[in-house]
N, C-alpha and C. Protein backbone atom coordinates (compact mmCIF):
# COMPACT_ATOMS: atom_id res chain seq x y z
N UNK A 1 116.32 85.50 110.48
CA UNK A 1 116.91 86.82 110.65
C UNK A 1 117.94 87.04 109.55
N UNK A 2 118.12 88.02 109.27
CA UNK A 2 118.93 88.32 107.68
C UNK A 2 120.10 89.01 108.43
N UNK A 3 121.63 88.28 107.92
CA UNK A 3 122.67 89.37 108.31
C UNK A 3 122.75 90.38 107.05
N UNK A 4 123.85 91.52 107.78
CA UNK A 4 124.51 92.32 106.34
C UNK A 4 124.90 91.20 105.72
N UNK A 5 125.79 89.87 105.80
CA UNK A 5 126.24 89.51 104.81
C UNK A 5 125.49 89.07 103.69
N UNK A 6 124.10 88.54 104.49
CA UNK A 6 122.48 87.64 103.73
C UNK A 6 122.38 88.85 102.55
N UNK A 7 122.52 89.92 103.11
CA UNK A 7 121.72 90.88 102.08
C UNK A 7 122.31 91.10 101.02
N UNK A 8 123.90 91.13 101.44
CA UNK A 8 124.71 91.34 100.56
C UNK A 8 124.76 90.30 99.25
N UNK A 9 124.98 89.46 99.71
CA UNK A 9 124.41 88.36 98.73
C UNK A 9 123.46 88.21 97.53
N UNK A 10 122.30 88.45 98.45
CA UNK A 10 120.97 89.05 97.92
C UNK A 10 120.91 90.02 96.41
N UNK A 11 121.76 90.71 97.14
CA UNK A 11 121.96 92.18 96.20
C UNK A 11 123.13 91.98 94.73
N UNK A 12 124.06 90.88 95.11
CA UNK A 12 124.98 90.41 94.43
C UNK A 12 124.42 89.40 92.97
N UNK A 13 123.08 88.94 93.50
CA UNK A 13 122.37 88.13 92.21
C UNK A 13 122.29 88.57 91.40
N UNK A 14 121.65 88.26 90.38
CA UNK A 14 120.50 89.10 89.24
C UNK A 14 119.27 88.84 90.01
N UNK A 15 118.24 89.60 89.71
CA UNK A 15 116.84 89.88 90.25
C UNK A 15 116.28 87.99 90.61
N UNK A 16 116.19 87.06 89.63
CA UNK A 16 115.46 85.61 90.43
C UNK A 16 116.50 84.93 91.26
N UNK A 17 118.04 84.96 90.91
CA UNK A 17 118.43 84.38 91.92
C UNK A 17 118.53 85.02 93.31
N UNK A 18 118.57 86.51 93.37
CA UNK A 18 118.40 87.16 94.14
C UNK A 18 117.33 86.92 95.25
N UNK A 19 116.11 87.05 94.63
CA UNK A 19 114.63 86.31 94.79
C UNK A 19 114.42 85.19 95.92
N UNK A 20 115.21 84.56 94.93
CA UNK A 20 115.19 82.73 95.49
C UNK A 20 116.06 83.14 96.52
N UNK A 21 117.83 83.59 96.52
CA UNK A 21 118.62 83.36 98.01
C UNK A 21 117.37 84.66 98.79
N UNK A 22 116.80 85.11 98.52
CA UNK A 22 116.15 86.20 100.02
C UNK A 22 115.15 84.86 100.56
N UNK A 23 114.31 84.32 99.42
CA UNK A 23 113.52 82.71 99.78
C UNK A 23 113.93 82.34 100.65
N UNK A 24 114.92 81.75 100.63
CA UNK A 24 115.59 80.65 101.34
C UNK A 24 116.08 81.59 102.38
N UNK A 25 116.64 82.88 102.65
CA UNK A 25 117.47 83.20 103.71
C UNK A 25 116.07 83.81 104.97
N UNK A 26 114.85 83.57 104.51
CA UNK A 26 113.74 84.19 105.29
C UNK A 26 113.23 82.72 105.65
N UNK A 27 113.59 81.64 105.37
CA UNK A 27 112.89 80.11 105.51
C UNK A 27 111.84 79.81 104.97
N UNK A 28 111.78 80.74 104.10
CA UNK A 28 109.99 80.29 103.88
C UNK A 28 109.93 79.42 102.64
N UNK A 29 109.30 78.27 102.57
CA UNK A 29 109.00 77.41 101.50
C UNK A 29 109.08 77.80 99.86
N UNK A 30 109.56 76.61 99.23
CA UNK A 30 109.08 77.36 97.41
C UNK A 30 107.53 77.15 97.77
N UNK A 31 107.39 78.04 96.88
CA UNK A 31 106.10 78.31 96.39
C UNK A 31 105.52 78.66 95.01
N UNK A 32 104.31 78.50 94.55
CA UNK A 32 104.34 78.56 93.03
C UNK A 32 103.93 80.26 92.95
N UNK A 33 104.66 80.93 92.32
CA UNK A 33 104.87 82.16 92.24
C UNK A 33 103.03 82.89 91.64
N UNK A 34 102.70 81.72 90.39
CA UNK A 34 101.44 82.12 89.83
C UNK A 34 100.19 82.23 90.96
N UNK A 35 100.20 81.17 91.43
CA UNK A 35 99.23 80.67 92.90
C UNK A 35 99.23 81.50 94.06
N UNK A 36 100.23 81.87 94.22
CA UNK A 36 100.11 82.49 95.61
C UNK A 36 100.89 83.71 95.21
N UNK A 37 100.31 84.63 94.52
CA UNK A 37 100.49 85.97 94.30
C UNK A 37 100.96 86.86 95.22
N UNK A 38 100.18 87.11 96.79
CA UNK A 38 99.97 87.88 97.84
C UNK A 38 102.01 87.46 98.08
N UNK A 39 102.42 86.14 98.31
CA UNK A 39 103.53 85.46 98.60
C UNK A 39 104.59 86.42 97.64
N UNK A 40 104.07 86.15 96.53
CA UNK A 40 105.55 86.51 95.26
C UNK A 40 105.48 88.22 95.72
N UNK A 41 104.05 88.79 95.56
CA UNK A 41 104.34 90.19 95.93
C UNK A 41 105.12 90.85 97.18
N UNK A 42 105.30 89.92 98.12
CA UNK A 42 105.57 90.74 99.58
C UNK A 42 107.21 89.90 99.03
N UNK A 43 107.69 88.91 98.60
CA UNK A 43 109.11 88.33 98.72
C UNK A 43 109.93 89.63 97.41
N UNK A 44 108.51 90.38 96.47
CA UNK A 44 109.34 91.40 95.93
C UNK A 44 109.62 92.78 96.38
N UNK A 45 108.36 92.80 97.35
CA UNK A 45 108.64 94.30 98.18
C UNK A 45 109.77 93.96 98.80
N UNK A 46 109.95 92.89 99.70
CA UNK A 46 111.12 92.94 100.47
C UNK A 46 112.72 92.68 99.16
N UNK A 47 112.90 91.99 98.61
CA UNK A 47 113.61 91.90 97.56
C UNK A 47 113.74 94.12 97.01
N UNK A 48 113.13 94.39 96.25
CA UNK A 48 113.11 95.63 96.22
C UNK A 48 113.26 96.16 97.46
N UNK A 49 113.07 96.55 98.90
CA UNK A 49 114.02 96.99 99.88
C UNK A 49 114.88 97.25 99.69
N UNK A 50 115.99 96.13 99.89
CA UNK A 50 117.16 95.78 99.22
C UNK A 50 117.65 96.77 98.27
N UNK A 51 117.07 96.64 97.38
CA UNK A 51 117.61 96.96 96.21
C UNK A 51 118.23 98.57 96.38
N UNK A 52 116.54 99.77 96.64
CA UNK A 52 116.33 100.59 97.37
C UNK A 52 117.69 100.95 98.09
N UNK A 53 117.20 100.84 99.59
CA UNK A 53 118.49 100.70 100.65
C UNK A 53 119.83 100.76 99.98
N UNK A 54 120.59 99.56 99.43
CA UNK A 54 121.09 99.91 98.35
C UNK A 54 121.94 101.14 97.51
N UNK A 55 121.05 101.40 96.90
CA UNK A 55 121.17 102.25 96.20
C UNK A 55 121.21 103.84 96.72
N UNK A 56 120.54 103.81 97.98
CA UNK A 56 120.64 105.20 98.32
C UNK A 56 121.97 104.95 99.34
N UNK A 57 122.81 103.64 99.56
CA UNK A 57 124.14 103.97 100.26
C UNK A 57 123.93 103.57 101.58
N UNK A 58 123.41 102.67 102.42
CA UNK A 58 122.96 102.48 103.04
C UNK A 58 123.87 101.26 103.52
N UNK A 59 124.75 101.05 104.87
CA UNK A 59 125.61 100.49 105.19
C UNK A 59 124.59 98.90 105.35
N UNK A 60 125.41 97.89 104.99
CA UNK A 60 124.72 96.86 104.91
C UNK A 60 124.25 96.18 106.32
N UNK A 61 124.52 96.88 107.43
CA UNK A 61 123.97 96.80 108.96
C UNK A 61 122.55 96.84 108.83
N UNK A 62 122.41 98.40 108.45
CA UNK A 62 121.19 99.03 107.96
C UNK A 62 120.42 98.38 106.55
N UNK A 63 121.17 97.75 105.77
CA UNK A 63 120.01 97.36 104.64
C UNK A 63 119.28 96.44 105.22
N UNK A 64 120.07 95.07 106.19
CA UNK A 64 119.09 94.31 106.57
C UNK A 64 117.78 95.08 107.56
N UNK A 65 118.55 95.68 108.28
CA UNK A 65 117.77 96.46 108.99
C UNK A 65 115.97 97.26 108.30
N UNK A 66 116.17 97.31 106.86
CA UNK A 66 115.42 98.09 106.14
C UNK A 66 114.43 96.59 105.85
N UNK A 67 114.81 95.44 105.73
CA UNK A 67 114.06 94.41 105.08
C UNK A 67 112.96 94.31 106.35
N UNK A 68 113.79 93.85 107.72
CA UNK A 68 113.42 93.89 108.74
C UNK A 68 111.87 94.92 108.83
N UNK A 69 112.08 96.48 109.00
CA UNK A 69 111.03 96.98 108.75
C UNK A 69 109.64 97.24 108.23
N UNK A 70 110.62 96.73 106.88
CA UNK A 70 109.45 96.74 105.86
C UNK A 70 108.53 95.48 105.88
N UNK A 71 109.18 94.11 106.66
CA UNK A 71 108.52 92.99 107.03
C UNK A 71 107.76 93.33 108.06
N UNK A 72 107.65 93.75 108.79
CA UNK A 72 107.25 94.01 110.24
C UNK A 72 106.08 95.45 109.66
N UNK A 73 106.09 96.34 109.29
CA UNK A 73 105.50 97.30 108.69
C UNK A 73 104.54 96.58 107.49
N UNK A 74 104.50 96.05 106.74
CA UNK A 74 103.71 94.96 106.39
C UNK A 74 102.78 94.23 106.83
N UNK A 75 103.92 93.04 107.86
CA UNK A 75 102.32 92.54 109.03
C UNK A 75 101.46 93.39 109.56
N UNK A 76 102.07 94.49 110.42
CA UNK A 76 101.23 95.53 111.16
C UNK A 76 99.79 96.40 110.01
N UNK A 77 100.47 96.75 108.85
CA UNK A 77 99.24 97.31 108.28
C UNK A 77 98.29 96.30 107.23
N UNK A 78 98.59 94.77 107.25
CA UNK A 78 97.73 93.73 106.30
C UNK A 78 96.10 94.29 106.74
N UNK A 79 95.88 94.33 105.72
CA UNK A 79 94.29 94.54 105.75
C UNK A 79 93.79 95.73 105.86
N UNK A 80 95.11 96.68 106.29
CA UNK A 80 94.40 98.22 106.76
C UNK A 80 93.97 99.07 105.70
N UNK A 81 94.55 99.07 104.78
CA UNK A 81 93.59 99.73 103.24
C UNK A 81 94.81 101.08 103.68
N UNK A 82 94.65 101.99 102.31
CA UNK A 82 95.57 103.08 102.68
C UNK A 82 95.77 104.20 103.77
N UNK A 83 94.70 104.49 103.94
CA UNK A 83 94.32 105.44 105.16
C UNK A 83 94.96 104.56 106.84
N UNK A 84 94.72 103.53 106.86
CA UNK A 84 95.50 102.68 107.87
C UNK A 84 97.02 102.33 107.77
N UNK A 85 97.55 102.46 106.87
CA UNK A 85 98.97 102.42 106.28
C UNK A 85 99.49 104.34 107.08
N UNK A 86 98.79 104.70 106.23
CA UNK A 86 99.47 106.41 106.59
C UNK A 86 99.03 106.87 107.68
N UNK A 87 97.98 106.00 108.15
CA UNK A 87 98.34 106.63 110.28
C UNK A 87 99.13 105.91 110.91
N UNK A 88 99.21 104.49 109.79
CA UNK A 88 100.50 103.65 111.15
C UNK A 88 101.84 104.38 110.75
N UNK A 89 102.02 104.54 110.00
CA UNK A 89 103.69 105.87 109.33
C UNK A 89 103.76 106.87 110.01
N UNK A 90 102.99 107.34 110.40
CA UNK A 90 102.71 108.93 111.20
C UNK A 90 102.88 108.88 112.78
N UNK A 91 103.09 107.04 113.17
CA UNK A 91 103.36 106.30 113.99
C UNK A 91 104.33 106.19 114.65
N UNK A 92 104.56 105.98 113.16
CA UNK A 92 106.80 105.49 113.44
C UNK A 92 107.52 106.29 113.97
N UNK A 93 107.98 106.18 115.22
CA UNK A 93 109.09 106.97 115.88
C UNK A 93 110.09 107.15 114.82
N UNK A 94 110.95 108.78 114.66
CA UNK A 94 111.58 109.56 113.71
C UNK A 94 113.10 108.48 113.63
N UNK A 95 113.04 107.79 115.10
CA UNK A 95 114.35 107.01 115.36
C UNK A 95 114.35 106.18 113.86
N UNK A 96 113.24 105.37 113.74
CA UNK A 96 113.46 104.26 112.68
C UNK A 96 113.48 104.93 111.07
N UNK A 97 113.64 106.13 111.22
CA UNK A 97 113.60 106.75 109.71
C UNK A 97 114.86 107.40 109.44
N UNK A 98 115.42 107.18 108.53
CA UNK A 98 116.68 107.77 108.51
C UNK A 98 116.79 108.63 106.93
């Protein structure tokens, strides 16, 4: 589970150390970045979250809160192709959108 402070952190790197503390603050193993592509791509969507969130001012309660989502919004649409992405969005109670 990521606090505001995890994120804050996060956000405080440059982009690989950044990377690496979100790595480590989600538990998930090193991994070889070349090899397991699907891995490096989703540790940069969530990394970019962050960034995002961020930038549009977003109290650091809420940034973790945004990683959270976008992890969870992820699992739920793996495999769904785009058209399955934009009916699960059309999904999302207005609560979780801010």
């Amino acid at each position: 589970l990521l606090t505001p402070q995890g994120v804050k952190e996060v956000f405080q790197f440059q982009r690989p150390q950044g990377r690496e503390h979100l790595r480590r603050l989600l538990n998930w193993e090193e991994f070889d970045e070349q090899r397991d592509s699907r891995r490096s791509i989703l540790l940069d969507t969530l990394y970019e979250s962050i960034i995002f969130a961020v930038g549009k001012g977003f109290p650091w309660v809420e940034v973790a809160q945004v990683v959270k989502f976008t992890e969870e919004l992820l699992r739920e649409t793996k495999g769904a192709g785009l058209q399955g992405l934009g009916d699960h969005l059309q999904e999302v109670p207005s609560s979780q959108c801010k």
